[in-house]
PDB file of N, CA and C in Angstrom:
ATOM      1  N   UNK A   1     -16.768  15.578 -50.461  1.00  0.00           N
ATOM      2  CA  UNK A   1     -15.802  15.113 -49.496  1.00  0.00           C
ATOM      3  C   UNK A   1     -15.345  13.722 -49.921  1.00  0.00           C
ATOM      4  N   UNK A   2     -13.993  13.556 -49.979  1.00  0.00           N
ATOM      5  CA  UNK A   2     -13.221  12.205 -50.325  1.00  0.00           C
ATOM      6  C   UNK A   2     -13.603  11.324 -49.193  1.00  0.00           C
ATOM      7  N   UNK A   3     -13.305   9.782 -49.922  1.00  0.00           N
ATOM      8  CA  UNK A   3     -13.967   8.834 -48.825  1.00  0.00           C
ATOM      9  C   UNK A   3     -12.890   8.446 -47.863  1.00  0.00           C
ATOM     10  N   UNK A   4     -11.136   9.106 -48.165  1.00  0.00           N
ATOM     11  CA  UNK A   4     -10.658   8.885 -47.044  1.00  0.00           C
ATOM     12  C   UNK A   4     -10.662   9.849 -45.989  1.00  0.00           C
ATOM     13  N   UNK A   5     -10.848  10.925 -45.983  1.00  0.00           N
ATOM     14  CA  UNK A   5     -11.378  12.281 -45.159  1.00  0.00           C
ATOM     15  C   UNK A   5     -12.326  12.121 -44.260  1.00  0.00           C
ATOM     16  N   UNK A   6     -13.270  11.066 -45.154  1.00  0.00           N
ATOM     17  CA  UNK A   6     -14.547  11.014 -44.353  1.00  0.00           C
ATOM     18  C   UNK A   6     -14.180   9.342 -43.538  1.00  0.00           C
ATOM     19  N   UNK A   7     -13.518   8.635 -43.952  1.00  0.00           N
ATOM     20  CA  UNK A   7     -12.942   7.605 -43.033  1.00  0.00           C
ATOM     21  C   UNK A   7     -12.152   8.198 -41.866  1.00  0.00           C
ATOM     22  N   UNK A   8     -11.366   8.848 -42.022  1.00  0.00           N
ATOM     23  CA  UNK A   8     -10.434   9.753 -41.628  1.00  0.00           C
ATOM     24  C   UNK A   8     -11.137  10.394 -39.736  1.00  0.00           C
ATOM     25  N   UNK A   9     -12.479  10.815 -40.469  1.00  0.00           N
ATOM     26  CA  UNK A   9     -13.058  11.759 -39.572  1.00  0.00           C
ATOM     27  C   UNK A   9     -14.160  10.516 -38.352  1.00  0.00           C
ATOM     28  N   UNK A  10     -14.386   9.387 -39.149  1.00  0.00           N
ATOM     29  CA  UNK A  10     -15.256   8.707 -38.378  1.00  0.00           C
ATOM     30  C   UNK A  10     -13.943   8.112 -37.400  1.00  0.00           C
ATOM     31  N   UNK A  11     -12.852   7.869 -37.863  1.00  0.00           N
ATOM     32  CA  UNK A  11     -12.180   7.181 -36.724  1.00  0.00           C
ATOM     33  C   UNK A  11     -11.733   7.842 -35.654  1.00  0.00           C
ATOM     34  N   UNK A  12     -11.813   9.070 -36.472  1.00  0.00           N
ATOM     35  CA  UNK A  12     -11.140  10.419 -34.742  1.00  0.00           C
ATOM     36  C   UNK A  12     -12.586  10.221 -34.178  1.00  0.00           C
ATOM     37  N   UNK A  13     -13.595  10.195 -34.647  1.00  0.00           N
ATOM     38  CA  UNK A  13     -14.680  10.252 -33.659  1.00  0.00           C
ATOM     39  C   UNK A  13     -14.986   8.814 -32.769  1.00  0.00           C
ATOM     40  N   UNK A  14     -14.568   7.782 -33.245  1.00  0.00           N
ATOM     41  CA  UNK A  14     -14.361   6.234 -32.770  1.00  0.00           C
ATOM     42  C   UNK A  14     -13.372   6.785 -31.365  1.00  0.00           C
ATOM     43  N   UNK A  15     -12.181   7.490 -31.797  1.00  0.00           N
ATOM     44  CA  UNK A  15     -11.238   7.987 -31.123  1.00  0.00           C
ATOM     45  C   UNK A  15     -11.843   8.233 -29.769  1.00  0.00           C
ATOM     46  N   UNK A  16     -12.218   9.444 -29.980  1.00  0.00           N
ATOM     47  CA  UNK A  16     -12.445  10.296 -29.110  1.00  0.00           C
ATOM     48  C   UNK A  16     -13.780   9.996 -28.403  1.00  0.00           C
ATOM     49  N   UNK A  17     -14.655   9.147 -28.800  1.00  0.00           N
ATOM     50  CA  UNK A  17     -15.678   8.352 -27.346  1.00  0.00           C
ATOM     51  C   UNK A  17     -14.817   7.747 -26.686  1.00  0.00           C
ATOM     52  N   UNK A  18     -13.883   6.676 -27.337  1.00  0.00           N
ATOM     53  CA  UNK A  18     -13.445   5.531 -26.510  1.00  0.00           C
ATOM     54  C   UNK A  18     -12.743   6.352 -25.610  1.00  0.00           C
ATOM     55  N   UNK A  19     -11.718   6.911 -25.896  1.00  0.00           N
ATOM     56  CA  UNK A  19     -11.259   8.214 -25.037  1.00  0.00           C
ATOM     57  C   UNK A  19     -11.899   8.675 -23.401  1.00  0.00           C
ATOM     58  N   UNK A  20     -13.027   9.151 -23.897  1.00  0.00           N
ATOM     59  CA  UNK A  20     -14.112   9.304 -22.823  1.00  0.00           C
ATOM     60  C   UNK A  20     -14.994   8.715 -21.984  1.00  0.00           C
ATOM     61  N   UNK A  21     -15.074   7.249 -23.200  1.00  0.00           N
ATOM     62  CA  UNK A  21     -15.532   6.076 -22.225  1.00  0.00           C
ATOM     63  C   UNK A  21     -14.454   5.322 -21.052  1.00  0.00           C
ATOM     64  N   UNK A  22     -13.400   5.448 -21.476  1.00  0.00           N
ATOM     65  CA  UNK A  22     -12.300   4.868 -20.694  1.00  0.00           C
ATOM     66  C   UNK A  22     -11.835   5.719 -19.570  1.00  0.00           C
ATOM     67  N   UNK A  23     -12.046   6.876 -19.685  1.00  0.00           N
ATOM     68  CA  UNK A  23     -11.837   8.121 -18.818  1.00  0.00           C
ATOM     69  C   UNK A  23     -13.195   8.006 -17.761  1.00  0.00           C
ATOM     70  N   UNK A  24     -14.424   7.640 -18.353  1.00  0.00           N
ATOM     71  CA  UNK A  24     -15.245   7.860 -17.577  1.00  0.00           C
ATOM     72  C   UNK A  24     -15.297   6.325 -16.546  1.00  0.00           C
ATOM     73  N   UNK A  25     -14.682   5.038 -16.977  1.00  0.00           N
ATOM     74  CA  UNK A  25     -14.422   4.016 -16.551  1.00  0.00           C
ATOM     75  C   UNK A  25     -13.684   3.989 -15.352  1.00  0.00           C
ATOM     76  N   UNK A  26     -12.896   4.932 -15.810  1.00  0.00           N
ATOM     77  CA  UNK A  26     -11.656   4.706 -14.841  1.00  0.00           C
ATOM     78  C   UNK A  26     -11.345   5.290 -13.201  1.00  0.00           C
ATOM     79  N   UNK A  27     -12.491   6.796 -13.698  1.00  0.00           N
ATOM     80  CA  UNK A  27     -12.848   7.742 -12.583  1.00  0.00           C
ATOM     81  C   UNK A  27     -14.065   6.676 -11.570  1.00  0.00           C
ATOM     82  N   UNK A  28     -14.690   5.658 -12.196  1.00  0.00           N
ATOM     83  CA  UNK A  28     -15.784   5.119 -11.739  1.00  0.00           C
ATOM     84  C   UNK A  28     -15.254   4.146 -10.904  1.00  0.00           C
ATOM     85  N   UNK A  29     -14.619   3.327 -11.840  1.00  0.00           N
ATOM     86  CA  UNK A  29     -14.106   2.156 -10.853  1.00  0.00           C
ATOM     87  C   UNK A  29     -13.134   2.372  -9.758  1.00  0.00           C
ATOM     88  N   UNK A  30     -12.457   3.755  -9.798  1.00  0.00           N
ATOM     89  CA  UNK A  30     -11.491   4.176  -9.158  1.00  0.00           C
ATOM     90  C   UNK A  30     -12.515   4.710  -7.863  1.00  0.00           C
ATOM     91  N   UNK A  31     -13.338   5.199  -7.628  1.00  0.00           N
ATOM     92  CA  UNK A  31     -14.200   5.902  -6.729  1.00  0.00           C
ATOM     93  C   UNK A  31     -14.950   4.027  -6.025  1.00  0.00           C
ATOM     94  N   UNK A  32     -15.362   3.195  -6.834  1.00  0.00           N
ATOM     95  CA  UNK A  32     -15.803   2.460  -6.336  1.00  0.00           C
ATOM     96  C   UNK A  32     -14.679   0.985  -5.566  1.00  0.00           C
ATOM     97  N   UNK A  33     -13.082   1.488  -5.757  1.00  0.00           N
ATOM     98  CA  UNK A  33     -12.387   0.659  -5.213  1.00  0.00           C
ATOM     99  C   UNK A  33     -12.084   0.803  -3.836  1.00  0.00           C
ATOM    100  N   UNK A  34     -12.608   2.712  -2.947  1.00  0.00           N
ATOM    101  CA  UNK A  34     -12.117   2.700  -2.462  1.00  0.00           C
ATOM    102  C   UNK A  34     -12.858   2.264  -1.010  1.00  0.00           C
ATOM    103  N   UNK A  35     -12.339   1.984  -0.089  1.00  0.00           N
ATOM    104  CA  UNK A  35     -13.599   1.809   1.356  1.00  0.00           C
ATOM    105  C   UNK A  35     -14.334   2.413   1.511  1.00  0.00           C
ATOM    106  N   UNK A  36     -15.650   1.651   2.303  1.00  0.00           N
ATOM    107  CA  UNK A  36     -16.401   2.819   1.930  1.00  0.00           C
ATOM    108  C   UNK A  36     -16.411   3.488   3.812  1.00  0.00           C
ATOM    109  N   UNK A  37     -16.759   4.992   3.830  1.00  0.00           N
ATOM    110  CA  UNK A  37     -16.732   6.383   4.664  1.00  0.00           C
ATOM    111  C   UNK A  37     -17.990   5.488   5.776  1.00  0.00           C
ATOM    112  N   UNK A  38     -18.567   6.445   7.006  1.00  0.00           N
ATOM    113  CA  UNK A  38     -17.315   6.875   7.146  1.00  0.00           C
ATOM    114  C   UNK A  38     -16.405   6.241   8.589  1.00  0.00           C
ATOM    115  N   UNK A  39     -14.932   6.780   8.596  1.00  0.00           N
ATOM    116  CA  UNK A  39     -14.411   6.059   9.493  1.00  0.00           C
ATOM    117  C   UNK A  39     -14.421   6.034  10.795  1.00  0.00           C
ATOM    118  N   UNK A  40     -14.135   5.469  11.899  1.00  0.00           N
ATOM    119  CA  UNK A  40     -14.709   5.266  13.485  1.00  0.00           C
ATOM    120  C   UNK A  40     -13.304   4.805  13.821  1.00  0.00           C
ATOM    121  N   UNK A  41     -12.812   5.257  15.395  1.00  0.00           N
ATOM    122  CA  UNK A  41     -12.338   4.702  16.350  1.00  0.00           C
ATOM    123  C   UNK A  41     -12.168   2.913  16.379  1.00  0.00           C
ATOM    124  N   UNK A  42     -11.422   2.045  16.470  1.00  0.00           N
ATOM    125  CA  UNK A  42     -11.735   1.347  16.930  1.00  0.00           C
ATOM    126  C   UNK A  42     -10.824   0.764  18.555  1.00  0.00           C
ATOM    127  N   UNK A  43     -11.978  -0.270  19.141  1.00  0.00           N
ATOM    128  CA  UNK A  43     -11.271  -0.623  20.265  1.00  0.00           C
ATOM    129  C   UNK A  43      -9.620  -1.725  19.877  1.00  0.00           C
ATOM    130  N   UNK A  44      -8.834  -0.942  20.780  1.00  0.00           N
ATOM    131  CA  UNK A  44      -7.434  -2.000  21.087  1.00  0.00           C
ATOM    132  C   UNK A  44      -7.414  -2.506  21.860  1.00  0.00           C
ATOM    133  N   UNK A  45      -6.632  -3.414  21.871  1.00  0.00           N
ATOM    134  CA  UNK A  45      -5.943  -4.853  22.872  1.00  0.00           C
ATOM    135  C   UNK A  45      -5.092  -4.166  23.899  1.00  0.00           C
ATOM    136  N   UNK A  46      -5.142  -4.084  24.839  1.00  0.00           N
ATOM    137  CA  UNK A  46      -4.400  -3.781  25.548  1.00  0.00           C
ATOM    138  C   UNK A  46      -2.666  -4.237  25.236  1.00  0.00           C
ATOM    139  N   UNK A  47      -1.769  -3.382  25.454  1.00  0.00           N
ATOM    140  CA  UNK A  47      -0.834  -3.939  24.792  1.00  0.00           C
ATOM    141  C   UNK A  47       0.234  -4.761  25.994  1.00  0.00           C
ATOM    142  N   UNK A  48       0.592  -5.772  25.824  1.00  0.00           N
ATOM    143  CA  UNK A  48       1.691  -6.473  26.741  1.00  0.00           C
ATOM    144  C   UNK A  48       3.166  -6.173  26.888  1.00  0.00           C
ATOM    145  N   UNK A  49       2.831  -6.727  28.533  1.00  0.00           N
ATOM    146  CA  UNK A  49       4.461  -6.224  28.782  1.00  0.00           C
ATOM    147  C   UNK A  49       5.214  -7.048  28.227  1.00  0.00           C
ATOM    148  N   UNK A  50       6.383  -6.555  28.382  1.00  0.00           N
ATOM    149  CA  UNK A  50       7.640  -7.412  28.234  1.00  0.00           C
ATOM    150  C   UNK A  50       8.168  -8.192  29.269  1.00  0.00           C
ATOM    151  N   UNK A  51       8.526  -9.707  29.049  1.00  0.00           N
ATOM    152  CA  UNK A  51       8.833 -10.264  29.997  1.00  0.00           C
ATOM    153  C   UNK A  51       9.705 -10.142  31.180  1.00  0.00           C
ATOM    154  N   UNK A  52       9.533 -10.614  32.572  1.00  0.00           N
ATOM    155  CA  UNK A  52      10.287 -10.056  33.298  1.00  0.00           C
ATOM    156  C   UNK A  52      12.055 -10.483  33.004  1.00  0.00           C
ATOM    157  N   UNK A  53      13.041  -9.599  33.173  1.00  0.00           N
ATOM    158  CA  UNK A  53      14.399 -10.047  32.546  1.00  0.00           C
ATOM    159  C   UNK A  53      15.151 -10.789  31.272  1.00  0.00           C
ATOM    160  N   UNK A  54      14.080  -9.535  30.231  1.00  0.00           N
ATOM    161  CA  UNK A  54      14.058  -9.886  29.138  1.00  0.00           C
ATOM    162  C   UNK A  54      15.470  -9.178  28.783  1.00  0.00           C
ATOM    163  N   UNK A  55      16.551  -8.579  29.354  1.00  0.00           N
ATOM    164  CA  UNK A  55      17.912  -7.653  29.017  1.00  0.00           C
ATOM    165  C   UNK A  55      18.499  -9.113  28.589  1.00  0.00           C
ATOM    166  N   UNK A  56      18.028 -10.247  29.418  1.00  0.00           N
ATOM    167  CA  UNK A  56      19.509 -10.869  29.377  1.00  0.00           C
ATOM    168  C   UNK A  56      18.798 -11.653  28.497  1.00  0.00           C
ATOM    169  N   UNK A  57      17.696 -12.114  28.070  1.00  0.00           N
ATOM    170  CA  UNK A  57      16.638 -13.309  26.817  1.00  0.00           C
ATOM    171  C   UNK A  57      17.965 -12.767  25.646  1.00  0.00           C
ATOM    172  N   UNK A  58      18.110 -11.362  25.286  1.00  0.00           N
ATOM    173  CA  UNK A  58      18.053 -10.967  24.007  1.00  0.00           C
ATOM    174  C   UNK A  58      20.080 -10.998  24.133  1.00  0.00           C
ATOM    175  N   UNK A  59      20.454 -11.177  23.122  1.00  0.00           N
ATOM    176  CA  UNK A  59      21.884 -11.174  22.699  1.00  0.00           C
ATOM    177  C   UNK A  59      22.536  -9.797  22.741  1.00  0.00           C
ATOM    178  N   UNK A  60      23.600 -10.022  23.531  1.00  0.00           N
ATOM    179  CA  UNK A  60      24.272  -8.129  23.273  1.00  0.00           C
ATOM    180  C   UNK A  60      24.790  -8.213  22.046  1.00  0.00           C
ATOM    181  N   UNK A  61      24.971  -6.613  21.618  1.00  0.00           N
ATOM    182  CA  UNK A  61      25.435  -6.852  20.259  1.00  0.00           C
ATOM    183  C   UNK A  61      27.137  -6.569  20.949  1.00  0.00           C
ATOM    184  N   UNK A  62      27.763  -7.032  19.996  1.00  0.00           N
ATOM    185  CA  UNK A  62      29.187  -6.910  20.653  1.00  0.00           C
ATOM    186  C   UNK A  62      30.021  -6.264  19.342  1.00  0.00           C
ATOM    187  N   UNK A  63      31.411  -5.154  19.490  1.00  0.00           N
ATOM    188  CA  UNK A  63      31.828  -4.634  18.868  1.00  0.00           C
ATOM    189  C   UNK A  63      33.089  -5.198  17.835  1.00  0.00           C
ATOM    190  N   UNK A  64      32.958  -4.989  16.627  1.00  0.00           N
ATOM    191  CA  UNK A  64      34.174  -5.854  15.757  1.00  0.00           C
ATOM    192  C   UNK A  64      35.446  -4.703  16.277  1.00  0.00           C
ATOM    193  N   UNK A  65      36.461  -5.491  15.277  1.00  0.00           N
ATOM    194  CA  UNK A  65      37.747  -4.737  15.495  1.00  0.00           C
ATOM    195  C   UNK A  65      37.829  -3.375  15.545  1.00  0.00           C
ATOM    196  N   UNK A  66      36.748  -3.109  14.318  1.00  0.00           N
ATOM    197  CA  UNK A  66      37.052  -1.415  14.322  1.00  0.00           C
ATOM    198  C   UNK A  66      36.306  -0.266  14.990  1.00  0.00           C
ATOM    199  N   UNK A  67      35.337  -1.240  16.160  1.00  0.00           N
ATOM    200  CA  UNK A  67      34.396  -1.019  16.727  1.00  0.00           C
ATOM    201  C   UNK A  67      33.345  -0.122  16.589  1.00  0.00           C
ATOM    202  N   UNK A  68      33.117  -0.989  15.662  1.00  0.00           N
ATOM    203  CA  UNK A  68      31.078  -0.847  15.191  1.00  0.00           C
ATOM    204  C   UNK A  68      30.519  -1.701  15.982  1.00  0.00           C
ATOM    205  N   UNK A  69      29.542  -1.631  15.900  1.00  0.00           N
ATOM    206  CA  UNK A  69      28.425  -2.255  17.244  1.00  0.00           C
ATOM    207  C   UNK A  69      27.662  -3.198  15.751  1.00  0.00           C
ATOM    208  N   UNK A  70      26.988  -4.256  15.849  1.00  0.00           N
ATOM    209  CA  UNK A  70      26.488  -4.628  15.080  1.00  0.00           C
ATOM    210  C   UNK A  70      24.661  -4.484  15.753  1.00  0.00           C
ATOM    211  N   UNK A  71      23.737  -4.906  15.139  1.00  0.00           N
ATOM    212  CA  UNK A  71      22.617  -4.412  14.957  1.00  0.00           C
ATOM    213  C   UNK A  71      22.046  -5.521  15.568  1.00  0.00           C
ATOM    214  N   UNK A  72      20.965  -5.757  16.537  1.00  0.00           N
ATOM    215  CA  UNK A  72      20.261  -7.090  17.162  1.00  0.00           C
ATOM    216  C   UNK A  72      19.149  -6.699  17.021  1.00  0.00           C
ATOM    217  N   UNK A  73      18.136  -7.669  16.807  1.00  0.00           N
ATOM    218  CA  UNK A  73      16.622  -7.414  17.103  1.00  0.00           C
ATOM    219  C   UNK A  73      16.211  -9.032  18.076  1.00  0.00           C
ATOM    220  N   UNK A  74      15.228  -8.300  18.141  1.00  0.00           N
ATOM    221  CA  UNK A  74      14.808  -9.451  19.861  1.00  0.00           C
ATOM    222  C   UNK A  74      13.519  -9.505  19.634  1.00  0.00           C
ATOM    223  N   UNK A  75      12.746 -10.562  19.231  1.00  0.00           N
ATOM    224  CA  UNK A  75      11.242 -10.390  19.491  1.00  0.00           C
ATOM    225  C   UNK A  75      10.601 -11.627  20.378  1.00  0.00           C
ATOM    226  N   UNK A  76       9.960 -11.460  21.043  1.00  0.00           N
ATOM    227  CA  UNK A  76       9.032 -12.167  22.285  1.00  0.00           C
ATOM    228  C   UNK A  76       7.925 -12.699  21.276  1.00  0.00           C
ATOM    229  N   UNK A  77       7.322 -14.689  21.445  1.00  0.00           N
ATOM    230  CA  UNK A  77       6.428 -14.611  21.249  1.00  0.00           C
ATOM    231  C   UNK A  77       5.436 -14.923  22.093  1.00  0.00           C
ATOM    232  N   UNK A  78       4.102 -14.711  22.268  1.00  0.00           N
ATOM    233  CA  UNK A  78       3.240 -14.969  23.443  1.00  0.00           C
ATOM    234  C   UNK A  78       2.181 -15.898  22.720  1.00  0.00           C
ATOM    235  N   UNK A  79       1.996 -16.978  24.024  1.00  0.00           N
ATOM    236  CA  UNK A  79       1.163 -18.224  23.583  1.00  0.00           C
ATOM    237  C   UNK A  79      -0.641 -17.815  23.976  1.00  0.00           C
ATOM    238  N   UNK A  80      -0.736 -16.622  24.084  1.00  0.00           N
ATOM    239  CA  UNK A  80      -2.210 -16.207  24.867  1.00  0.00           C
ATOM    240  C   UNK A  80      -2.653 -15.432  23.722  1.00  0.00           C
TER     241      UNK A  80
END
């Protein structure tokens, strides 16, 4: 057997661990990134109202010429 054949053959085999080591790396660290099991309920905050005569807090949206409505958002913040 020629010595580049046999170079040839050690590097597919260099190949083909790293291959498998990186495969086996990847399945590992991938299993160990994820949260760990298992999952539960948890308690919520009761959620808050909205302030009393909050229609008029927030801006109407009002219509251009060709009457489209334009888009508003309104958010409340609470000091509690």
């Amino acid at each position: 057997m020629s010595a580049r054949r046999r170079l040839w053959r050690w590097a597919l085999l260099v190949w083909a661990v790293l291959v498998v080591v990186a495969g086996g790396l990847t399945l590992w660290l991938q299993d160990s990134a994820e949260p760990p099991g298992p999952y539960g309920w948890e308690e919520s905050r009761p959620t808050r109202r909205l302030p009393e005569g909050w229609e008029t807090m927030c801006p109407t949206p009002s219509a251009d010429s060709e009457g489209r409505r334009a888009l508003v958002a309104c958010a409340f913040i609470s000091s509690r």
